[in-house]
N, C-alpha and C. Protein backbone atom coordinates (compact mmCIF):
# COMPACT_ATOMS: atom_id res chain seq x y z
N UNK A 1 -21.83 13.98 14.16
CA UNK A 1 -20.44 14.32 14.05
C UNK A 1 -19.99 14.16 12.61
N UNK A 2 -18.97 14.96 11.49
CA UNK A 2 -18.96 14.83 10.49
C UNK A 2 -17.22 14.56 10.73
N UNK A 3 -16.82 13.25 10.05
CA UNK A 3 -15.75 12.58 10.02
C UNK A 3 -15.22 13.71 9.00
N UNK A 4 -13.85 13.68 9.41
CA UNK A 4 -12.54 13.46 8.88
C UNK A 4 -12.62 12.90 7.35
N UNK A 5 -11.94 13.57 6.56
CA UNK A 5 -11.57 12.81 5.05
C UNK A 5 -11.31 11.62 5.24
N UNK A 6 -10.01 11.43 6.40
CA UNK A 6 -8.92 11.22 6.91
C UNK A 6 -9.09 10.58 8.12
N UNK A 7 -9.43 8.87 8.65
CA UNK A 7 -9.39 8.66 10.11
C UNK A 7 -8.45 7.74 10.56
N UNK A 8 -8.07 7.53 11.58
CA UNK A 8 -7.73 5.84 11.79
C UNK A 8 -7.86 5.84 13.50
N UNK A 9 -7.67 4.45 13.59
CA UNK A 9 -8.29 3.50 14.54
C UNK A 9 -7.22 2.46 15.14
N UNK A 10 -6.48 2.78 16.35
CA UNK A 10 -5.95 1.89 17.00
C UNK A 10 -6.14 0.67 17.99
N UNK A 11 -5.96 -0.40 17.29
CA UNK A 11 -6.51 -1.61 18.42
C UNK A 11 -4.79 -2.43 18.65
N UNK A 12 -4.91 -2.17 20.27
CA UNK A 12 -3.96 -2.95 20.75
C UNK A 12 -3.83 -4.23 20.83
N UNK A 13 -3.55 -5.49 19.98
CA UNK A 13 -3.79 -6.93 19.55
C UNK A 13 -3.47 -7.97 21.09
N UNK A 14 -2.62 -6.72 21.70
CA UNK A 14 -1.39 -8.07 22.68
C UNK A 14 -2.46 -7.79 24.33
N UNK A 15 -3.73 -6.61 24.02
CA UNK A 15 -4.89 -6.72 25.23
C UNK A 15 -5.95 -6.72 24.13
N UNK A 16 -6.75 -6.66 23.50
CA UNK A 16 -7.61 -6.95 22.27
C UNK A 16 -8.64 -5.62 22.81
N UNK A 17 -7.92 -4.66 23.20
CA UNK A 17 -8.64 -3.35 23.19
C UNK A 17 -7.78 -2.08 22.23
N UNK A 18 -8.70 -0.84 22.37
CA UNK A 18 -8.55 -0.06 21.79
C UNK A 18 -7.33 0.91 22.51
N UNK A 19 -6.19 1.67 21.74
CA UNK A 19 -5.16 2.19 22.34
C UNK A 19 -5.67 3.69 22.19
N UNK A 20 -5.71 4.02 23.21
CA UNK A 20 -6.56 5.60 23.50
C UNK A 20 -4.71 6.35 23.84
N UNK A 21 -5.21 7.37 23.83
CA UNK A 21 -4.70 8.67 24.24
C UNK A 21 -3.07 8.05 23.36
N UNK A 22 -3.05 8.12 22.19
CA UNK A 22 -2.08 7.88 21.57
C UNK A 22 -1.55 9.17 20.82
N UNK A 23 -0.57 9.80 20.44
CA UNK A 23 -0.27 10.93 19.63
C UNK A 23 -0.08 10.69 18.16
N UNK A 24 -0.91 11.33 17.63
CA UNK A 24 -0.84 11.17 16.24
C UNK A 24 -0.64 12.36 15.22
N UNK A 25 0.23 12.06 14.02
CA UNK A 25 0.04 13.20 13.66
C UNK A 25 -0.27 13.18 12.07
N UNK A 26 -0.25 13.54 11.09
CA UNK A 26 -1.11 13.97 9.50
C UNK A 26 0.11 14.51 8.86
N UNK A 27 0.46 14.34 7.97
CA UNK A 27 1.40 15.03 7.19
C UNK A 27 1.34 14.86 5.36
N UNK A 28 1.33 15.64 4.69
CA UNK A 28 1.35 15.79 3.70
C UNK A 28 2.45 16.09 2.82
N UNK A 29 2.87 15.48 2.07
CA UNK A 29 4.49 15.09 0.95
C UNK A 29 3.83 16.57 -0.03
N UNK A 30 4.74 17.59 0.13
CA UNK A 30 4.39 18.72 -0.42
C UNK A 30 6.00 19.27 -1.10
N UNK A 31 6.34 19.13 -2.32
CA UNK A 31 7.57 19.81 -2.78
C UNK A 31 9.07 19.05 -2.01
N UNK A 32 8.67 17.76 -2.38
CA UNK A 32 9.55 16.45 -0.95
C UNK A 32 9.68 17.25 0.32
N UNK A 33 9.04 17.71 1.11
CA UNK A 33 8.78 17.57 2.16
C UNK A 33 7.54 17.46 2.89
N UNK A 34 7.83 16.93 3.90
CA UNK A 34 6.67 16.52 4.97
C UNK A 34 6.03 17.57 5.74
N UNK A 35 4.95 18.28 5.33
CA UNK A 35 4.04 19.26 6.15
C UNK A 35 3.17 18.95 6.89
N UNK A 36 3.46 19.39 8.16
CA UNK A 36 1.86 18.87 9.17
C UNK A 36 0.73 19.28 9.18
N UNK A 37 -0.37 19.00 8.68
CA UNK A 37 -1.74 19.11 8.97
C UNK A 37 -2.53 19.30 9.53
N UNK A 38 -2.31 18.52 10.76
CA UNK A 38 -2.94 18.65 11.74
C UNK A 38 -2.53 17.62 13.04
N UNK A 39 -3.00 17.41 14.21
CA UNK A 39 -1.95 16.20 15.44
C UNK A 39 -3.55 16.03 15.88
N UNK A 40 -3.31 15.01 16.49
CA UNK A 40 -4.42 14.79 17.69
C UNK A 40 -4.21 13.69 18.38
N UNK A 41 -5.17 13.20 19.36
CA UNK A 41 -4.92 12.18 20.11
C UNK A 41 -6.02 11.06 20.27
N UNK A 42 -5.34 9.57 20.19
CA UNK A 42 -6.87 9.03 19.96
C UNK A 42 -7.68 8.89 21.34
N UNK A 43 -9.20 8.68 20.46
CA UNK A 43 -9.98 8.89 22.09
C UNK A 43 -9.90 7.49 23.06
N UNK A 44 -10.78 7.52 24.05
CA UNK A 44 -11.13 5.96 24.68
C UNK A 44 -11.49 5.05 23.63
N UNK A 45 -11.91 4.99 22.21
CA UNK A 45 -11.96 3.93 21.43
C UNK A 45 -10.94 3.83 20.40
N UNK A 46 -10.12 4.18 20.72
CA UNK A 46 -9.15 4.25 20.11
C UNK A 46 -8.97 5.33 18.43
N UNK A 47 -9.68 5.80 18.21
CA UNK A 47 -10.39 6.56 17.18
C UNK A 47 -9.71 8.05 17.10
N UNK A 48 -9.79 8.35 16.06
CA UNK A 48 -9.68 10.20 15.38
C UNK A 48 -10.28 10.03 14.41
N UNK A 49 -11.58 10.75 14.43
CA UNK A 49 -12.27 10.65 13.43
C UNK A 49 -12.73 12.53 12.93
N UNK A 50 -12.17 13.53 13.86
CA UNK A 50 -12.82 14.79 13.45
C UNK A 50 -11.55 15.92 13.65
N UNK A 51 -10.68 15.25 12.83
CA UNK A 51 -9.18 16.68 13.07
C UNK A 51 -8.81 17.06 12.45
N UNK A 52 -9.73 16.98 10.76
CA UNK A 52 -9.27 17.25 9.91
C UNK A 52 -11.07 17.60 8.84
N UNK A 53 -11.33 19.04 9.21
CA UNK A 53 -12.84 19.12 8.90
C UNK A 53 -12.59 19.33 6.78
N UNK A 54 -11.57 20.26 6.51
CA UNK A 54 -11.38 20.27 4.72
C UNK A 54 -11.19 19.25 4.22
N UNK A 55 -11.57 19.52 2.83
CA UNK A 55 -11.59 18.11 2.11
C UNK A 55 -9.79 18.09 1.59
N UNK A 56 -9.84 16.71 1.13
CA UNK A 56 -8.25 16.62 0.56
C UNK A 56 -7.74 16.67 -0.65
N UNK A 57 -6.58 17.12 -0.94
CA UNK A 57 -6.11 16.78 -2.65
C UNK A 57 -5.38 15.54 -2.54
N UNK A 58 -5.50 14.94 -3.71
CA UNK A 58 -4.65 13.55 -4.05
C UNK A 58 -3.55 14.11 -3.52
N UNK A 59 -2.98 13.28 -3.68
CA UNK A 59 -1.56 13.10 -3.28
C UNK A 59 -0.82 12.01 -2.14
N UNK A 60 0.56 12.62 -1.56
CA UNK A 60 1.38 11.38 -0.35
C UNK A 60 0.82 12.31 0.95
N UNK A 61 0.36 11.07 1.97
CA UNK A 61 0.20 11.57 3.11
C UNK A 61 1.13 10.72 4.48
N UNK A 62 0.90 11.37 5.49
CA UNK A 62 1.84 10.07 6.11
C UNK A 62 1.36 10.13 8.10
N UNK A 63 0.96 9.25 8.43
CA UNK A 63 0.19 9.38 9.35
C UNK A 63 1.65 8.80 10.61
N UNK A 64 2.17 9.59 11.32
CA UNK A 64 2.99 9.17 12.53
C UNK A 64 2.82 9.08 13.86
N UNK A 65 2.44 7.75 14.39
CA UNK A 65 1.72 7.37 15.69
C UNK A 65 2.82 7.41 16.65
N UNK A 66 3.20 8.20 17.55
CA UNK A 66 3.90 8.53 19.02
C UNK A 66 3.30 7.13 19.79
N UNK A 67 4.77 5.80 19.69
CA UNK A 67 3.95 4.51 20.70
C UNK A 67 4.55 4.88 21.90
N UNK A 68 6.14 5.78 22.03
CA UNK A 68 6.47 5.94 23.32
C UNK A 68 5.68 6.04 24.68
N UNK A 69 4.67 7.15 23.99
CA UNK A 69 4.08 7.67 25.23
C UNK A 69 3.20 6.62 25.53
N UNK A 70 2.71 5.81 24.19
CA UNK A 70 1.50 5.07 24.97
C UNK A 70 2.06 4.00 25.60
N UNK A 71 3.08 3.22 25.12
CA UNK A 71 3.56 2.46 26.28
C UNK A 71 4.28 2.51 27.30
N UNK A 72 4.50 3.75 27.35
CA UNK A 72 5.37 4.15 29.00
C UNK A 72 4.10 3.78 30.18
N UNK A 73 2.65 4.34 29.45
CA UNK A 73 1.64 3.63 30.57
C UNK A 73 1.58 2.47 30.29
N UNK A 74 1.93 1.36 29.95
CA UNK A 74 1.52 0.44 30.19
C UNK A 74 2.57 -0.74 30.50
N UNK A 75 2.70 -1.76 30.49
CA UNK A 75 3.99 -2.81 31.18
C UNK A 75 4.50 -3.07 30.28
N UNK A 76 4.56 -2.96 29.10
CA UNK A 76 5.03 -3.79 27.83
C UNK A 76 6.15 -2.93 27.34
N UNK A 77 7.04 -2.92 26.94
CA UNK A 77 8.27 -1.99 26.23
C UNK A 77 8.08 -1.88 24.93
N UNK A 78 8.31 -0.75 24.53
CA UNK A 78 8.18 0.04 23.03
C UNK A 78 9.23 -0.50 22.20
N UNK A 79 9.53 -1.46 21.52
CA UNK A 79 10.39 -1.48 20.63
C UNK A 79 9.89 -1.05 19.25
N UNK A 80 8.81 -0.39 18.89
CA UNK A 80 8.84 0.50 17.78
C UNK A 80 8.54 1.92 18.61
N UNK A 81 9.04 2.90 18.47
CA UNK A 81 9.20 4.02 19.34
C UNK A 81 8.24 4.75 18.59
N UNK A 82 7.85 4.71 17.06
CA UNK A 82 6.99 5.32 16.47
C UNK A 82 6.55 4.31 15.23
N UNK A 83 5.12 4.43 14.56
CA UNK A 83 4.93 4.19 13.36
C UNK A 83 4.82 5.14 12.28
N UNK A 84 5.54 4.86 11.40
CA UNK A 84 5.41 5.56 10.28
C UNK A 84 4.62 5.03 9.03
N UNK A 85 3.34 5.52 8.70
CA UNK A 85 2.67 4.83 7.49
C UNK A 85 2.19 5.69 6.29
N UNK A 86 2.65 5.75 5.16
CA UNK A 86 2.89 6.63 4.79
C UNK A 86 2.27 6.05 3.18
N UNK A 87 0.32 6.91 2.58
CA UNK A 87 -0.10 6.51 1.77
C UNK A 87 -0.48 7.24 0.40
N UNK A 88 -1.06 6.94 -0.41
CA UNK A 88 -1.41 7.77 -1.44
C UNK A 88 -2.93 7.75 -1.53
N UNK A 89 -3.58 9.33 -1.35
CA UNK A 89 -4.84 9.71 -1.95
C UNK A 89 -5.24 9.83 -3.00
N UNK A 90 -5.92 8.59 -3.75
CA UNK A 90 -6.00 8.41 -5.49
C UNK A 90 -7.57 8.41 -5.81
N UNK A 91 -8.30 9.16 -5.03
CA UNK A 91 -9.43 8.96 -4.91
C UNK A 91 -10.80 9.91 -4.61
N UNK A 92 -11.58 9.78 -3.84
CA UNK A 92 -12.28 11.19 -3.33
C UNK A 92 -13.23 10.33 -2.35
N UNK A 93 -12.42 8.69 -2.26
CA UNK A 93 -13.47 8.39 -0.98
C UNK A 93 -13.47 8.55 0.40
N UNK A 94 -13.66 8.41 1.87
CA UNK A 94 -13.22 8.27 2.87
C UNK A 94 -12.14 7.31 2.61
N UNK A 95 -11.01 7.56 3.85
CA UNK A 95 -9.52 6.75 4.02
C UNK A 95 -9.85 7.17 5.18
N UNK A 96 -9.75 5.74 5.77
CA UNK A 96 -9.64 4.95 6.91
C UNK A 96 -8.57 4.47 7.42
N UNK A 97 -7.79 4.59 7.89
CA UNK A 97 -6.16 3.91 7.81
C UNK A 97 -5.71 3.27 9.63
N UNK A 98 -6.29 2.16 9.72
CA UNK A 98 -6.35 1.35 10.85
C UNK A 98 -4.73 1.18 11.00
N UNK A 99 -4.14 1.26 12.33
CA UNK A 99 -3.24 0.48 13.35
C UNK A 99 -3.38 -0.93 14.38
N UNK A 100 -3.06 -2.10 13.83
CA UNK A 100 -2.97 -3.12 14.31
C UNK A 100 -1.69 -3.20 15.47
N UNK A 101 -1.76 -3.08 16.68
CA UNK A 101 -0.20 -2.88 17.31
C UNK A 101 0.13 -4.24 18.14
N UNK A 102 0.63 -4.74 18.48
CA UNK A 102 1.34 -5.23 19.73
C UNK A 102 2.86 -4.41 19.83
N UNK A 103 3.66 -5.19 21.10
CA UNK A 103 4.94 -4.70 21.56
C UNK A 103 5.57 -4.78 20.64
N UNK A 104 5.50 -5.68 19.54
CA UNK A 104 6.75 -5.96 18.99
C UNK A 104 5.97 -6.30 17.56
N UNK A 105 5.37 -5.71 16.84
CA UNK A 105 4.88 -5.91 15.42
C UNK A 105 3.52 -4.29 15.52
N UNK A 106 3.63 -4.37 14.04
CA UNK A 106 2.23 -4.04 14.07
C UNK A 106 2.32 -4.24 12.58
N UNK A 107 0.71 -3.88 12.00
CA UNK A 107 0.28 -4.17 10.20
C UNK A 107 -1.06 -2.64 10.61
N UNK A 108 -1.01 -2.49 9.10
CA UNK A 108 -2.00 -1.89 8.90
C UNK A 108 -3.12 -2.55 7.54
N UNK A 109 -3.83 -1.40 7.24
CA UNK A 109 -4.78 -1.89 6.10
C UNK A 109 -5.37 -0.79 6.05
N UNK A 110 -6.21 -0.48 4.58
CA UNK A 110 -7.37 0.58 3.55
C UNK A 110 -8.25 -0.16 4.72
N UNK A 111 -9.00 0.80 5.49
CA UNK A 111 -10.22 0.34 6.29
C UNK A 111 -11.28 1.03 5.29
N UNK A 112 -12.36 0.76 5.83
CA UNK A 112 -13.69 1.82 5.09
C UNK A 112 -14.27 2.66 6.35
């Protein structure tokens, strides 16, 4: 399988598994505005690793995770209704861009 420029990886902290079938979407800071790229959904490991096969130009990108839907399945209430993380491509390596979530926090981090 040939990754994505571009991946990330959701792990749900507050069950210490992976948050599948999450909506995600790619956007690129083009002339101040936000253009979409591409959407997808993460798999059973929580993962998107192939939704984006071209390579990238530097620049602002901004990755927006839909938590509504994923916690309507589950018991816990959404008090972030979405994440917005929003980075700069200064580089030409893989970007990895992990989601750390519970109900009520989340963090990210440069994964490899």
């Amino acid at each position: 399988m040939n990754k994505s420029p571009i991946t990330t990886h959701i792990l749900d902290t507050s069950t210490g598994k992976p948050a599948a079938n999450v909506g995600v979407k790619l956007f690129k800071l083009l002339n101040n505005e936000w253009v979409l790229l591409t959407q997808g959904q993460t798999d059973t490991d929580g993962r998107i690793t192939d939704w984006l096969k071209q390579e990238v130009e530097f620049g602002t990108y901004q990755l927006v995770f839909d938590l509504d839907s994923y916690y309507k399945n589950h018991s816990a209430p959404a008090f972030y209704p979405q994440v917005q993380i929003s980075f700069r491509l200064q580089d030409s390596k893989h970007h990895h861009i992990p989601l750390l979530l519970s109900p009520f926090g989340y963090s990210t981090y440069r994964g490899s």
